[in-house]
Structure formats: C-alpha cells, structure tokens
C-alpha atoms as a PDB file:
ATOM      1  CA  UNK A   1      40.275 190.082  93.791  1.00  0.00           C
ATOM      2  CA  UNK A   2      36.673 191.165  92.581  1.00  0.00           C
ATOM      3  CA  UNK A   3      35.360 190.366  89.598  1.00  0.00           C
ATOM      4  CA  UNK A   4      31.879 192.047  89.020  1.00  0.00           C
ATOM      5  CA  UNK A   5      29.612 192.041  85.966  1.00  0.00           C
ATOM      6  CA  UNK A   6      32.825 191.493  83.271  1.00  0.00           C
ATOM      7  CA  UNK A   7      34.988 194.025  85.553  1.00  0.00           C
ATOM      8  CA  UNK A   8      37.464 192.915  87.769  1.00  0.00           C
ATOM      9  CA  UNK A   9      39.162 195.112  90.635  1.00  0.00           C
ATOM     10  CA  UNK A  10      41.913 194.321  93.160  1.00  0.00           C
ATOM     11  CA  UNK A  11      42.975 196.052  96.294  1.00  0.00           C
ATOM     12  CA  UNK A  12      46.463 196.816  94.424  1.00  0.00           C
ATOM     13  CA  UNK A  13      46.824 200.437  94.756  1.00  0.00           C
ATOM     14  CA  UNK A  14      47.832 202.157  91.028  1.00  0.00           C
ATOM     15  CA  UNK A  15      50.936 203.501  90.683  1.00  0.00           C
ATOM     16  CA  UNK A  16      49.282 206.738  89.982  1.00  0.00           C
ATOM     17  CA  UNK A  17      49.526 207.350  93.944  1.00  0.00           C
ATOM     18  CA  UNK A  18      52.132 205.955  95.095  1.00  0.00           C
ATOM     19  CA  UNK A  19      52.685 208.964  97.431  1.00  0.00           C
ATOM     20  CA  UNK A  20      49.322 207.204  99.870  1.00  0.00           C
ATOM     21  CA  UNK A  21      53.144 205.174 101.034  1.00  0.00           C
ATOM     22  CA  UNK A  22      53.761 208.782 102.723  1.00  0.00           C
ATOM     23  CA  UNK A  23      52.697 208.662 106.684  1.00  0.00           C
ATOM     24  CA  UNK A  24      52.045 205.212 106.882  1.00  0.00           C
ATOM     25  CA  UNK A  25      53.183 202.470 109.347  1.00  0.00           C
ATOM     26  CA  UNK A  26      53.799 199.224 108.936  1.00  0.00           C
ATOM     27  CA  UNK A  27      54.707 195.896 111.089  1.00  0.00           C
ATOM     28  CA  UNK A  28      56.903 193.208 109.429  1.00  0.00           C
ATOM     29  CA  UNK A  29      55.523 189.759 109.592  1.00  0.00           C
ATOM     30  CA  UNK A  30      57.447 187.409 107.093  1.00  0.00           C
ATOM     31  CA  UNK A  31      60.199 187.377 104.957  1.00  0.00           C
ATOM     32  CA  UNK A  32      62.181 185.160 102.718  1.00  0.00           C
ATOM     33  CA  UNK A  33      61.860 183.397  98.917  1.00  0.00           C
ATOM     34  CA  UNK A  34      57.961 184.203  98.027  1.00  0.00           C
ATOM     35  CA  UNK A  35      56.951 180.396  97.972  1.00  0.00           C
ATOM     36  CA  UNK A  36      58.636 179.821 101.735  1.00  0.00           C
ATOM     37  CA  UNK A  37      58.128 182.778 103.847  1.00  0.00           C
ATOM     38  CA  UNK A  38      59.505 182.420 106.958  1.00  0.00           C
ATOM     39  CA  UNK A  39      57.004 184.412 109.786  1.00  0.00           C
ATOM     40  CA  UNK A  40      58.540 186.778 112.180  1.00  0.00           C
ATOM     41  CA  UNK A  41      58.060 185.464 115.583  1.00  0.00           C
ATOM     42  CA  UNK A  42      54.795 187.243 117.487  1.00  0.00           C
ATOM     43  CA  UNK A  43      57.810 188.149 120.475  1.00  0.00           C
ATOM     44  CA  UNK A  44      59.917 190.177 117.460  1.00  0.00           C
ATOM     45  CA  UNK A  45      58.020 194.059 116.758  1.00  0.00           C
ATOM     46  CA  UNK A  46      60.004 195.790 113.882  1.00  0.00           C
ATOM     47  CA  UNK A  47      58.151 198.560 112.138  1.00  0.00           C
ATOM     48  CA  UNK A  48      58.463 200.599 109.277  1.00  0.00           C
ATOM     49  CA  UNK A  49      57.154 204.242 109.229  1.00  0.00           C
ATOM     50  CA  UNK A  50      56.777 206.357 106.135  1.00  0.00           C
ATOM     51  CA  UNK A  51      57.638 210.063 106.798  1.00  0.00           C
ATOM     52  CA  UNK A  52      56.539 212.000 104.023  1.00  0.00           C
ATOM     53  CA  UNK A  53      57.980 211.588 100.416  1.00  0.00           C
ATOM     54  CA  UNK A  54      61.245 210.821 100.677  1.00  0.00           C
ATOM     55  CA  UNK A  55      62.129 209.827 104.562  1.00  0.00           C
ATOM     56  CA  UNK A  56      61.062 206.386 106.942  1.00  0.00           C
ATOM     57  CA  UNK A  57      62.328 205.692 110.115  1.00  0.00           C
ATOM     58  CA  UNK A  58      61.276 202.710 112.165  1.00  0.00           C
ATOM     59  CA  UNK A  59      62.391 199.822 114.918  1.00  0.00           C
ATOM     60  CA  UNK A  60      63.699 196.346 115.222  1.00  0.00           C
ATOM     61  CA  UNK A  61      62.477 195.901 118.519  1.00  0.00           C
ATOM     62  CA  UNK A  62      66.347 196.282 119.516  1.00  0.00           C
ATOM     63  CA  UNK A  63      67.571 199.797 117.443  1.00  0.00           C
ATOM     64  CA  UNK A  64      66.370 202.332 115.682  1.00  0.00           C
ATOM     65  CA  UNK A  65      66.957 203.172 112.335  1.00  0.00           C
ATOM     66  CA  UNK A  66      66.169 205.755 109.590  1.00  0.00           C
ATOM     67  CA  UNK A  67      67.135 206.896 106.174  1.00  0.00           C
ATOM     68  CA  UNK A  68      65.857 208.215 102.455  1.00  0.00           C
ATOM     69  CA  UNK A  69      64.126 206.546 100.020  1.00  0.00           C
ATOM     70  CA  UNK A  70      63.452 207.255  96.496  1.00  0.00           C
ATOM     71  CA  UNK A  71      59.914 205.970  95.051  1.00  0.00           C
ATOM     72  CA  UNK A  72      58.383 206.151  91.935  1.00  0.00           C
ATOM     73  CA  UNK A  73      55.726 204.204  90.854  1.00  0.00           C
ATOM     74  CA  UNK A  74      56.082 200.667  92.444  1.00  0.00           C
ATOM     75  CA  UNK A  75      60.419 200.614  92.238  1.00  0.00           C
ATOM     76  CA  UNK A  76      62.046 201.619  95.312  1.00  0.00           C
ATOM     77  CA  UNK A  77      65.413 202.796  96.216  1.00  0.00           C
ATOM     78  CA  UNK A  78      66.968 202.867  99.673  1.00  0.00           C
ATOM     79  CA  UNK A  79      69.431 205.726  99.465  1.00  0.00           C
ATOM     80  CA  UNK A  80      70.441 206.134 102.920  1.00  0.00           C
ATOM     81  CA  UNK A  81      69.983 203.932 106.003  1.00  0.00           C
ATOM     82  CA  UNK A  82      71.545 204.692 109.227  1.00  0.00           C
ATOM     83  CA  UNK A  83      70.647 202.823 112.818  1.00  0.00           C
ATOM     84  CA  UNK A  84      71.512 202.323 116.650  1.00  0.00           C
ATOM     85  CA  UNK A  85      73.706 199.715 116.811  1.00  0.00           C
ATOM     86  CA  UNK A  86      73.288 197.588 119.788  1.00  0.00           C
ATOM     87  CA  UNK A  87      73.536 193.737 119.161  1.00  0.00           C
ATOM     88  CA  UNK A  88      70.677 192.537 117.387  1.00  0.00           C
ATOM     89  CA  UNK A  89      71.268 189.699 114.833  1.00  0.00           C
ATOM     90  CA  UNK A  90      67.225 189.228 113.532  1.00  0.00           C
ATOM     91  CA  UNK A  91      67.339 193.596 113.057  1.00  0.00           C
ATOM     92  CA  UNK A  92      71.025 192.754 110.625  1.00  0.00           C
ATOM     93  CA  UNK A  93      69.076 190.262 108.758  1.00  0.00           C
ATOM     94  CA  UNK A  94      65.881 192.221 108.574  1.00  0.00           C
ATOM     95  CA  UNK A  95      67.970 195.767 107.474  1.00  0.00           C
ATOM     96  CA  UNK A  96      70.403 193.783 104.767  1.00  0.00           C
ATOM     97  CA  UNK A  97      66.885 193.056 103.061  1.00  0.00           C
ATOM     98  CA  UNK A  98      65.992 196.229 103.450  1.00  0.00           C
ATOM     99  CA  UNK A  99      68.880 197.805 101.625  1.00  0.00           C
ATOM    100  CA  UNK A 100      68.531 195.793  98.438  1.00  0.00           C
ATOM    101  CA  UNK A 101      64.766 197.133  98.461  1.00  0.00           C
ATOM    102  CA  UNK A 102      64.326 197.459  94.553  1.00  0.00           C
ATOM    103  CA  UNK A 103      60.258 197.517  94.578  1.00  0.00           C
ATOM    104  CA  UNK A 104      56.966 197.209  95.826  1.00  0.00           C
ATOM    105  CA  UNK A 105      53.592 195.985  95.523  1.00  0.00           C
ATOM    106  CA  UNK A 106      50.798 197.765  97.965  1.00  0.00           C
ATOM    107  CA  UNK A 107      47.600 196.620  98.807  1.00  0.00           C
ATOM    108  CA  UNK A 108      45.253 198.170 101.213  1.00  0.00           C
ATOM    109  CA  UNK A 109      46.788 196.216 104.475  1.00  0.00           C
ATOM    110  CA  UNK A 110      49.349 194.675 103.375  1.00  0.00           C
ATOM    111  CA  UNK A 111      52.745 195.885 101.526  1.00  0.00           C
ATOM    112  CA  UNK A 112      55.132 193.625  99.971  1.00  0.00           C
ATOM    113  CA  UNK A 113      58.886 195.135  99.130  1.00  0.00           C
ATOM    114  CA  UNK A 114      61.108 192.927  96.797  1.00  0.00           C
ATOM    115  CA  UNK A 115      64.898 192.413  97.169  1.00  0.00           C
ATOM    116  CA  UNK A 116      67.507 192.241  94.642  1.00  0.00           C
ATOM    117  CA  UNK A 117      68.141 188.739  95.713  1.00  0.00           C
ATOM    118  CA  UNK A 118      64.764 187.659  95.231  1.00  0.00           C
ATOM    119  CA  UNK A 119      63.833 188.083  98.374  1.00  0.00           C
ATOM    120  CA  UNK A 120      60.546 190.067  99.781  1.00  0.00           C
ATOM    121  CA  UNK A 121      59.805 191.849 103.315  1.00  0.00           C
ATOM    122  CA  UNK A 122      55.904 191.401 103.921  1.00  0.00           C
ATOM    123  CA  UNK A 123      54.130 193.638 106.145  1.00  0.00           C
ATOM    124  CA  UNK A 124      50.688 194.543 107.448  1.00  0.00           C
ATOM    125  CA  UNK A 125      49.243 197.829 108.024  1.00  0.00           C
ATOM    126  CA  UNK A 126      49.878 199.078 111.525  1.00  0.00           C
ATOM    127  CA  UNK A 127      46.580 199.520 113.624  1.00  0.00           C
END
C-alpha cells in the first residue's frame, strides 16, 4: 500500500473491472486457513487460466480440468467443473477448494480466491 500526500492507493484492483480476470493465467502457490498457508511444493505446477467471461480451464500437473464460472464484482461462483481423472490426490484437494470458490480479492500479481470453509487458494500471476 501507498500512501502519498493524504491519499492512499493499493494494488487491489476495483470491482469496477473485474472482467481484467478474463485471459489471465495463474500458478497456485499456497493454500489453507489465511494465518497458516501451507506452500505448494516448487515440484507441484497447477495453473489456472481465465478464458474470457465466463470459462477457465487449467492443470494439476496430473489432469486437466475446465468449467464455468460466474463473477461479479469480487464473489465468485464455480458453476461447472469437469477434469481428467487419473490418480492425483494433491489435484482432489486442490479442485474440492476450488468448488466452494465463493470470492476473490485481485491484486496486480497475485489473486487470492476464498472458500466457503474459510479456506483461500493463493496464486501468482503466470510469467
């Protein structure tokens, strides 16, 4: 956070555009209850890809998956989800989490997507 001459300004992006969530990738790097993240290990590469308004896809390193998504301005709604389904026991854990997706907070590199459960999925930008 800024604070300049009285003003202060964040990185948070306004709910006004939430749509800047359409074509943009993402790498997961923690998860968990917000005050004890747990990182994902450097040998584990899931992504999350944001395909227009309404549509991500993405990878647990193991499957594929893909589904809809409603957004408006930071809540989120996973309507569908649908994935490869190959053994893969840290992709179950990481997709659960991702179903109970209820909303967001984005920041220039890094989004944060909170669970029902209390949970959150944190991710950095994708280079």
């Amino acid at each position: 956070m800024i604070n300049i001459a009285g003003c202060t300004c964040d990185n948070t992006i306004s709910s006004t555009s939430i749509s800047t969530l359409a074509d943009t990738s993402w790498l997961f790097q923690k998860y968990g209850e917000p005050s004890k993240l747990t990182t994902v290990s450097s040998s584990i590469s899931i992504t999350l890809n944001f395909r227009g308004l309404g549509g991500f896809d993405g990878s647990t390193g193991i499957n594929n998956y893909g589904g809809g998504c409603r957004i408006e301005d930071n809540k989120i709604a996973i309507i569908s989800l649908t994935q490869t389904t190959q053994q893969d026991p840290y992709g179950l854990v990481y997709l659960d989490l991702l179903r109970q997706a209820t909303s967001f907070e984005l920041t220039k590199n890094q989004l944060i997507i909170k669970c029902q459960n209390g949970q959150e999925l944190v991710f950095e930008a994708k280079k």
